[in-house]
N, C-alpha and C. Protein backbone atom coordinates (compact mmCIF):
# COMPACT_ATOMS: atom_id res chain seq x y z
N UNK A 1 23.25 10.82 9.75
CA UNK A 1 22.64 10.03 10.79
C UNK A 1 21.11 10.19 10.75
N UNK A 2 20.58 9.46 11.27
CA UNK A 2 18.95 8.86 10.83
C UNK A 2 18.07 10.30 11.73
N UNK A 3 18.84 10.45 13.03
CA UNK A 3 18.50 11.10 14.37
C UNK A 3 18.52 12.81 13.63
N UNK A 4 19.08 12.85 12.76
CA UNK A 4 19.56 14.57 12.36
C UNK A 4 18.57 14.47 11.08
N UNK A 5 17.82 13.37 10.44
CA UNK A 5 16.94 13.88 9.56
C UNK A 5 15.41 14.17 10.47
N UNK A 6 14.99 15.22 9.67
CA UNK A 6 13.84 15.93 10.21
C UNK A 6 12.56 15.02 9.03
N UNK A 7 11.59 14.18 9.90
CA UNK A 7 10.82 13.80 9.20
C UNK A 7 9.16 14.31 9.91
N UNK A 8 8.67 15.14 8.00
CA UNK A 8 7.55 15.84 8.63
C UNK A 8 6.11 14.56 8.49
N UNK A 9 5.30 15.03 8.89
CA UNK A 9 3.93 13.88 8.79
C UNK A 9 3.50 13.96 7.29
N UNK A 10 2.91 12.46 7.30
CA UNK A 10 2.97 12.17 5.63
C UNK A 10 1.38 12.91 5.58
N UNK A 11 1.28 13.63 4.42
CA UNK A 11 -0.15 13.92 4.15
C UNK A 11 -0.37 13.97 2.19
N UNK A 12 -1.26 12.96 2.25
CA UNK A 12 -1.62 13.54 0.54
C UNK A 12 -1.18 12.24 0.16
N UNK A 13 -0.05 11.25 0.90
CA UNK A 13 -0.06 10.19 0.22
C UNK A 13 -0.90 8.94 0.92
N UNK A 14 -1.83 8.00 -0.48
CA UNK A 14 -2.25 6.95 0.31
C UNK A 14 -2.08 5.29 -0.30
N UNK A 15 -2.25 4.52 0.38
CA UNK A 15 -2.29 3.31 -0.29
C UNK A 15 -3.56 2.59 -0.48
N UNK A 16 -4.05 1.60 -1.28
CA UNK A 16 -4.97 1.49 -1.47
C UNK A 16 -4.72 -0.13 -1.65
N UNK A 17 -5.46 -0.85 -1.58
CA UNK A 17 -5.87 -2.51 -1.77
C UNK A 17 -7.15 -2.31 -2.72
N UNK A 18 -6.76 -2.53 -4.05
CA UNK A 18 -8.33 -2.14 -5.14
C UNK A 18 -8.63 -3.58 -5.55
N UNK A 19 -9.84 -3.70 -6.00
CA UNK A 19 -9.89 -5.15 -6.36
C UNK A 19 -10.72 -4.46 -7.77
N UNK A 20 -9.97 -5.53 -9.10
CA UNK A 20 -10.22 -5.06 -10.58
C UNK A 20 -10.86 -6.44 -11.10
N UNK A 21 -11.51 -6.35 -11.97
CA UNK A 21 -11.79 -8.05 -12.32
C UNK A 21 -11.59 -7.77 -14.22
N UNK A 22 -11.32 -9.22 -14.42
CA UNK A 22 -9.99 -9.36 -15.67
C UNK A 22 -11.48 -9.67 -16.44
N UNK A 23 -10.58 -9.73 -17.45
CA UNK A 23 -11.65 -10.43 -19.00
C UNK A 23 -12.58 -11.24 -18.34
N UNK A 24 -12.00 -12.47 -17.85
CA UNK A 24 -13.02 -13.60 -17.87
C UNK A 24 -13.69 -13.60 -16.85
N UNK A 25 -13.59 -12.16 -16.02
CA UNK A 25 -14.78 -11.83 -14.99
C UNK A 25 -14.08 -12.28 -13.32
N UNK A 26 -12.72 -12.56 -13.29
CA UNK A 26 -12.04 -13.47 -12.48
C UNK A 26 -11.47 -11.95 -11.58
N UNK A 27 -11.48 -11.85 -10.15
CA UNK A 27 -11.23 -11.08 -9.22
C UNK A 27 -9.64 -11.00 -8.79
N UNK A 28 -9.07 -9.39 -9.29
CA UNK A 28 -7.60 -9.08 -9.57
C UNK A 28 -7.50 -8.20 -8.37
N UNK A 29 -6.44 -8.41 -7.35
CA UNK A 29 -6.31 -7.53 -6.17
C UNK A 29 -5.00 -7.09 -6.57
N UNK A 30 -4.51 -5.88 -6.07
CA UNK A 30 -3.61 -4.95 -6.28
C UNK A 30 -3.33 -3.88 -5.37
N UNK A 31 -1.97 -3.67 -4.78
CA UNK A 31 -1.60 -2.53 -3.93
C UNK A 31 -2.00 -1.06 -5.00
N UNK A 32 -1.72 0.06 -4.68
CA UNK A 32 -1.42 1.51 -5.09
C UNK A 32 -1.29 2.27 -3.92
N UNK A 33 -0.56 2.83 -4.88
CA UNK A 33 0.19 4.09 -4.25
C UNK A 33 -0.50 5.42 -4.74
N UNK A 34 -1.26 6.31 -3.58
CA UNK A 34 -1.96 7.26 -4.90
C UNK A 34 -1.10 8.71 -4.44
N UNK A 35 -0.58 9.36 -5.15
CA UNK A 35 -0.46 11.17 -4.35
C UNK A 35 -1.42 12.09 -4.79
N UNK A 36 -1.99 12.46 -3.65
CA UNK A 36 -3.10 13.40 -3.72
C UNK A 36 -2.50 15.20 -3.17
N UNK A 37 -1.30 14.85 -3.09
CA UNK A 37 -0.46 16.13 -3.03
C UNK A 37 -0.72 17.34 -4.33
N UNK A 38 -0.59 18.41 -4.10
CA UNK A 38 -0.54 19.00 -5.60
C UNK A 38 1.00 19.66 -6.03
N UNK A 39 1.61 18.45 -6.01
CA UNK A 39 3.17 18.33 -6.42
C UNK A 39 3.40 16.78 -6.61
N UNK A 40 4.03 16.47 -7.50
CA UNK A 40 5.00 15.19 -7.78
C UNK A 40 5.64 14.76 -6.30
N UNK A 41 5.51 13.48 -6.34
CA UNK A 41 6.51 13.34 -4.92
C UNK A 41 7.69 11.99 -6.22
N UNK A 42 8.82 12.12 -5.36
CA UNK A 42 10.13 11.51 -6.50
C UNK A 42 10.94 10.32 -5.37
N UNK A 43 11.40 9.70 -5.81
CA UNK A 43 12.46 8.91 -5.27
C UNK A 43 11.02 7.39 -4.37
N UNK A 44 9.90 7.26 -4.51
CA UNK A 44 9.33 6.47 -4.17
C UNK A 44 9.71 5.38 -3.78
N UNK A 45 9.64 4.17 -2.39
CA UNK A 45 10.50 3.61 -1.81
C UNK A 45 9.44 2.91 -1.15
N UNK A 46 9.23 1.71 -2.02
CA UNK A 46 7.99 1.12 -0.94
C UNK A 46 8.32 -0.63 -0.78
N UNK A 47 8.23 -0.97 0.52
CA UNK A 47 8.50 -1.95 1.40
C UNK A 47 7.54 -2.83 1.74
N UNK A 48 7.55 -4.03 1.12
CA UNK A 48 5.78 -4.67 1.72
C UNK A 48 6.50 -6.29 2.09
N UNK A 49 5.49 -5.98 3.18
CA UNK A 49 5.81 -7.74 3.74
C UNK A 49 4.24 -7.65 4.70
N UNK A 50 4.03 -9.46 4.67
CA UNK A 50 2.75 -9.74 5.27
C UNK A 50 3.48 -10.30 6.79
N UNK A 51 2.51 -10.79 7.81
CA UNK A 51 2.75 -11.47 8.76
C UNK A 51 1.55 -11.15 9.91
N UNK A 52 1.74 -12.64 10.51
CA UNK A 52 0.87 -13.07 11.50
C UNK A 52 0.68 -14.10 11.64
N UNK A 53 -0.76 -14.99 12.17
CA UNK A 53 -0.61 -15.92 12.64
C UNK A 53 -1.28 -16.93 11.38
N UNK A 54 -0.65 -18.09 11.11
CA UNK A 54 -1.62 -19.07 10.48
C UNK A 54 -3.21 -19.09 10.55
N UNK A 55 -3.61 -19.60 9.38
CA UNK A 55 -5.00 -19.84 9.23
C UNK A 55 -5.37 -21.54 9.64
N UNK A 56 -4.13 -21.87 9.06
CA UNK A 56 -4.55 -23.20 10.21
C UNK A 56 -5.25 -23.65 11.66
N UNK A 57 -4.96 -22.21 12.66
CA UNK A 57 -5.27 -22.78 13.39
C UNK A 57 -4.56 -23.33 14.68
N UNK A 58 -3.14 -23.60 14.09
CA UNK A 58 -2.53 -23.81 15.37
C UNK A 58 -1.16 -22.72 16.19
N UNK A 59 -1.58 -21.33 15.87
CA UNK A 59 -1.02 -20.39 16.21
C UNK A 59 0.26 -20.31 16.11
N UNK A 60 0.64 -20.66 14.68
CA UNK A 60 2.06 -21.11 13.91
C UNK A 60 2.53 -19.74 13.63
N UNK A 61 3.61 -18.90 13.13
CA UNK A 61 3.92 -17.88 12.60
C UNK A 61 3.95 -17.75 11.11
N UNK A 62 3.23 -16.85 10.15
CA UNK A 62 3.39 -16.95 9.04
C UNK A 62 3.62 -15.65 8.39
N UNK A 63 4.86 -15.46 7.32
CA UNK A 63 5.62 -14.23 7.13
C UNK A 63 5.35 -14.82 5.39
N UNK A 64 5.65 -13.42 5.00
CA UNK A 64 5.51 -13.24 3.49
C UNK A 64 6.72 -12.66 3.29
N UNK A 65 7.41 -13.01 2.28
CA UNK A 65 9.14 -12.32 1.80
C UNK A 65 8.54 -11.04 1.73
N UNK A 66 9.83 -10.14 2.07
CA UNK A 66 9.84 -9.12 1.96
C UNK A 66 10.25 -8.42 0.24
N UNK A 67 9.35 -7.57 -0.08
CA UNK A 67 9.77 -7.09 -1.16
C UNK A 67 9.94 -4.89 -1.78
N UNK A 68 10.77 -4.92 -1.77
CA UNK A 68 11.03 -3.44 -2.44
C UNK A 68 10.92 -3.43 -3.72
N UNK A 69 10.43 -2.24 -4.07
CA UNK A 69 9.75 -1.50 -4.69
C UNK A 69 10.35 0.34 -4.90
N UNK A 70 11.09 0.68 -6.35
CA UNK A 70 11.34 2.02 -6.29
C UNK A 70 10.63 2.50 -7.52
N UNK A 71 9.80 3.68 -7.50
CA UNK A 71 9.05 4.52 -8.32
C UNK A 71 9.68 5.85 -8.12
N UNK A 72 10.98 5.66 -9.76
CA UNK A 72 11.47 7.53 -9.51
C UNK A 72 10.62 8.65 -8.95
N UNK A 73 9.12 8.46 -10.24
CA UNK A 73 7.81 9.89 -9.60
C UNK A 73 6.43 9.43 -9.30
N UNK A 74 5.81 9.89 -8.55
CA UNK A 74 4.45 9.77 -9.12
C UNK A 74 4.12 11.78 -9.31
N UNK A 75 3.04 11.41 -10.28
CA UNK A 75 2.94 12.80 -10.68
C UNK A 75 1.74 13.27 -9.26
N UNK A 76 1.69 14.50 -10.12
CA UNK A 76 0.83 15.41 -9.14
C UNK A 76 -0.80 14.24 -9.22
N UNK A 77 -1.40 14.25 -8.57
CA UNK A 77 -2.87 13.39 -8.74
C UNK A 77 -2.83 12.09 -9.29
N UNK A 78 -1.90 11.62 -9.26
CA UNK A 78 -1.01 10.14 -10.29
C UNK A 78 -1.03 9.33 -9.32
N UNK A 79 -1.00 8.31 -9.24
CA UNK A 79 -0.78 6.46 -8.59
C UNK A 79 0.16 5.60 -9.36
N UNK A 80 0.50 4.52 -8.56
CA UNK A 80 1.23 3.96 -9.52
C UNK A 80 1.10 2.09 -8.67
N UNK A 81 0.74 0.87 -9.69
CA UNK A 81 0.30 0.02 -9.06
C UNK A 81 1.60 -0.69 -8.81
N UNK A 82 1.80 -1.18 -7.02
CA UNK A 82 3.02 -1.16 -6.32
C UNK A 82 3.12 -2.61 -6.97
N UNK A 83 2.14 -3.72 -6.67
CA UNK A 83 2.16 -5.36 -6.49
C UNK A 83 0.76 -5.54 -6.55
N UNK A 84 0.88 -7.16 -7.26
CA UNK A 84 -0.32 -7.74 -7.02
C UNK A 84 -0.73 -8.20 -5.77
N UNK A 85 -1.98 -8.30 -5.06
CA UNK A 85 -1.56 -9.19 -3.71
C UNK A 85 -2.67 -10.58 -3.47
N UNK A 86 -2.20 -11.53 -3.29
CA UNK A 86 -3.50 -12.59 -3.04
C UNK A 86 -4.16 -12.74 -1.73
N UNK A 87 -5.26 -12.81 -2.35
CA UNK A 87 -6.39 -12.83 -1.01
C UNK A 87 -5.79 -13.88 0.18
N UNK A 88 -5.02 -14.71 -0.03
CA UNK A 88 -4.60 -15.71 0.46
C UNK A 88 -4.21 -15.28 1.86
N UNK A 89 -3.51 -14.31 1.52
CA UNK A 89 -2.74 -13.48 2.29
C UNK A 89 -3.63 -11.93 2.83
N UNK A 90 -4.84 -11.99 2.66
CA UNK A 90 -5.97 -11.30 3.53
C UNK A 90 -5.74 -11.28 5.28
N UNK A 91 -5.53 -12.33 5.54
CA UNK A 91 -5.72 -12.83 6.59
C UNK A 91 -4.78 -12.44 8.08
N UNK A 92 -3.28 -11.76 7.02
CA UNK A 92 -2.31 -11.30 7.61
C UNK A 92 -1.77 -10.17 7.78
N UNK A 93 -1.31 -8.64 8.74
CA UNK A 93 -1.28 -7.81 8.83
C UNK A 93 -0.29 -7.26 7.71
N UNK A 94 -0.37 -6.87 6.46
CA UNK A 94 -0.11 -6.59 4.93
C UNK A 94 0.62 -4.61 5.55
N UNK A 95 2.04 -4.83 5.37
CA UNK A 95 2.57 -3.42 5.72
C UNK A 95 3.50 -3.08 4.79
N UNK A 96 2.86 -2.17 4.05
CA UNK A 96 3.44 -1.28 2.96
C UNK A 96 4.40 0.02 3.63
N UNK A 97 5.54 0.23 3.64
CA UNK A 97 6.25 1.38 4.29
C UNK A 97 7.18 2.11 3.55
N UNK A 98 6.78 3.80 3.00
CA UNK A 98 6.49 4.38 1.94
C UNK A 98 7.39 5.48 2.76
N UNK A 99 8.37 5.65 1.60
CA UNK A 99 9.42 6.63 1.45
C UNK A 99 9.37 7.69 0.91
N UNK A 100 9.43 8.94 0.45
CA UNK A 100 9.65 9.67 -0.64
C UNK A 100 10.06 10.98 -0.49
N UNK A 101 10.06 11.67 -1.75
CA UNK A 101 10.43 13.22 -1.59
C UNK A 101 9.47 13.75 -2.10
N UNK A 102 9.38 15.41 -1.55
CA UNK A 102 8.87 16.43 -2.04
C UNK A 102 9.96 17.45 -1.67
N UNK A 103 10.46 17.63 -3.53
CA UNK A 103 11.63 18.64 -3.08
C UNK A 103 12.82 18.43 -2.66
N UNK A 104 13.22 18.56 -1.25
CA UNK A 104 14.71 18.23 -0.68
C UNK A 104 14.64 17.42 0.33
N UNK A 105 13.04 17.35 1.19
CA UNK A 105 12.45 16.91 2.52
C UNK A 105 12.48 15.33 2.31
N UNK A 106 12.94 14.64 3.01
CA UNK A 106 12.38 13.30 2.83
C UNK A 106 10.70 12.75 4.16
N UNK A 107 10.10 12.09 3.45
CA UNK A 107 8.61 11.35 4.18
C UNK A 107 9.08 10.25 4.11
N UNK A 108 8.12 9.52 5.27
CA UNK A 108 8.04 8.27 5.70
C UNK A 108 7.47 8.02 6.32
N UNK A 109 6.37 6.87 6.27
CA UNK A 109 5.11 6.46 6.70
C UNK A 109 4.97 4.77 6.56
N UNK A 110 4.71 4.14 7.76
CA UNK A 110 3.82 2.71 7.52
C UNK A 110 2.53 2.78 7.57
N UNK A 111 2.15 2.15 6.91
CA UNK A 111 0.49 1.62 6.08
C UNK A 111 0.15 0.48 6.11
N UNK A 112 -0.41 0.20 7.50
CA UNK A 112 -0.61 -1.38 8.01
C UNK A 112 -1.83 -1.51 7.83
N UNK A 113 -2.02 -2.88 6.97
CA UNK A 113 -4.10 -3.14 6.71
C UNK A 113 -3.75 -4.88 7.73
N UNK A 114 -4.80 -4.56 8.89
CA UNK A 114 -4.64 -5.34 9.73
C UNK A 114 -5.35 -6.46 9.23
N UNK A 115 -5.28 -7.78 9.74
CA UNK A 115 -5.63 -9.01 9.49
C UNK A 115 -7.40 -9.19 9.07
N UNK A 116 -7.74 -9.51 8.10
CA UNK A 116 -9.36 -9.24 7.47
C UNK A 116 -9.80 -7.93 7.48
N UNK A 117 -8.91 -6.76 7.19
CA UNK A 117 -9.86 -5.55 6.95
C UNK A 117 -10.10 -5.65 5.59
N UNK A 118 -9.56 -6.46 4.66
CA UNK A 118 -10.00 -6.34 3.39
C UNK A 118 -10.72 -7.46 3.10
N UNK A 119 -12.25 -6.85 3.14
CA UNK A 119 -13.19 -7.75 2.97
C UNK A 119 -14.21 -6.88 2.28
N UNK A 120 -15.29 -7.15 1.98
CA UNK A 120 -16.64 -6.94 1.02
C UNK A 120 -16.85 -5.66 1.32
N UNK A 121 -17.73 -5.98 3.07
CA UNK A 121 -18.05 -4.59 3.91
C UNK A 121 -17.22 -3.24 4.09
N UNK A 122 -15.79 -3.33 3.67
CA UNK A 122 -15.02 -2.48 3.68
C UNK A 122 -14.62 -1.71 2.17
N UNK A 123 -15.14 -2.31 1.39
CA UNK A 123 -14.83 -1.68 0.18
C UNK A 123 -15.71 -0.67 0.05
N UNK A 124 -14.89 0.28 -0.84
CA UNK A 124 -15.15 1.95 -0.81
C UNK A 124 -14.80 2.15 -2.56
N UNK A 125 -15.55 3.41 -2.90
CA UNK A 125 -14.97 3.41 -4.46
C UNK A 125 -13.92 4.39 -4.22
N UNK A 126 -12.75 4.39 -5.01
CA UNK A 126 -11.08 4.57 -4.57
C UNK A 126 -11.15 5.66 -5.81
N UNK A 127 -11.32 7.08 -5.67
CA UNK A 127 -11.03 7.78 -6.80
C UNK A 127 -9.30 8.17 -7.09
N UNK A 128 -8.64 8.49 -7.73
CA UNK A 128 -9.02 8.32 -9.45
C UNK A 128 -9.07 7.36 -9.84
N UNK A 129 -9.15 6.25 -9.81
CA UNK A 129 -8.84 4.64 -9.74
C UNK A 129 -9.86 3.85 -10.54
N UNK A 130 -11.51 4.88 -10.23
CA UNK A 130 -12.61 4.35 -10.42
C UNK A 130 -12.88 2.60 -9.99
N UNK A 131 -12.14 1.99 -9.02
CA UNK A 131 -11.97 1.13 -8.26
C UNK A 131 -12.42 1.16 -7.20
N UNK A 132 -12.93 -0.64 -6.86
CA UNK A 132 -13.79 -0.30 -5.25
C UNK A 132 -12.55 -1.00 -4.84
N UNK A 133 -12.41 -0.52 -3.46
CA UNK A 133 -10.72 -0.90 -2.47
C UNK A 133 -10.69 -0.64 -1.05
N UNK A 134 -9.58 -1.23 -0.39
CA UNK A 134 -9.83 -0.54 1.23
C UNK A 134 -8.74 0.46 0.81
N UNK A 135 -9.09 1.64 1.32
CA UNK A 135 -8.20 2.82 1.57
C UNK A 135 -7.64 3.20 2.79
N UNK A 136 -6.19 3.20 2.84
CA UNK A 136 -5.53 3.43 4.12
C UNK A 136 -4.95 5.00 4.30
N UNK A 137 -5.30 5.48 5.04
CA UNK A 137 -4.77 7.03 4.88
C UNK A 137 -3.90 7.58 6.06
């Protein structure tokens, strides 16, 4: 039963929104997953769906399919890139919700980047990544 697992606070893991730009100089956005733990975390379990209101304008509802995501490890100081994501979809509260183990313990954490936090003014350089990104911690 859900009530009899003991879930401790997530620390060491984060997600990141990095923006990479390709050959022809063209702007590549991308989730990660980074562990800054100094242990492997295993069984990785990540959940992303967008939602909120239209950009239209007429306060319509707009949802993004839901998609899972399993990463047996990430290593000790390791990331691993979850999804691409389009700016398109900037606009809408973007919630990544991240499962995993260390050991026998299971974690679990949502990682909500609210509607336009990923913009210019918010980018940060994202180490090990050597990527500028919004970082959610």
């Amino acid at each position: 039963m859900k009530k009899d697992i003991i879930f401790h606070p997530v620390t060491g893991v984060q997600v990141a929104i990095v923006r990479n730009h390709s050959e022809a100089d063209h702007e590549e956005w991308s989730v990660v997953v980074i562990n800054r733990n100094d242990q492997p975390v295993s069984n990785v379990f990540v959940t992303s769906k967008g939602y909120g209101n239209s950009e239209s304008g007429d306060n319509s509802e707009q949802k993004t399919s839901t998609l899972r995501h399993f990463f047996a490890e990430i290593g000790t100081g390791g990331h691993v890139v979850v999804e691409p994501i389009m700016p398109e979809v900037f606009h809408l509260y973007n919630e990544y919700w991240v499962s995993y183990f260390i050991g026998s313990q299971i974690y679990d954490k949502k990682f909500i980047f609210v509607p336009d936090s990923i913009v210019e003014a918010n980018l940060i350089p994202i180490e090990p990544l050597g990527l500028k990104g919004v970082l959610h911690e």
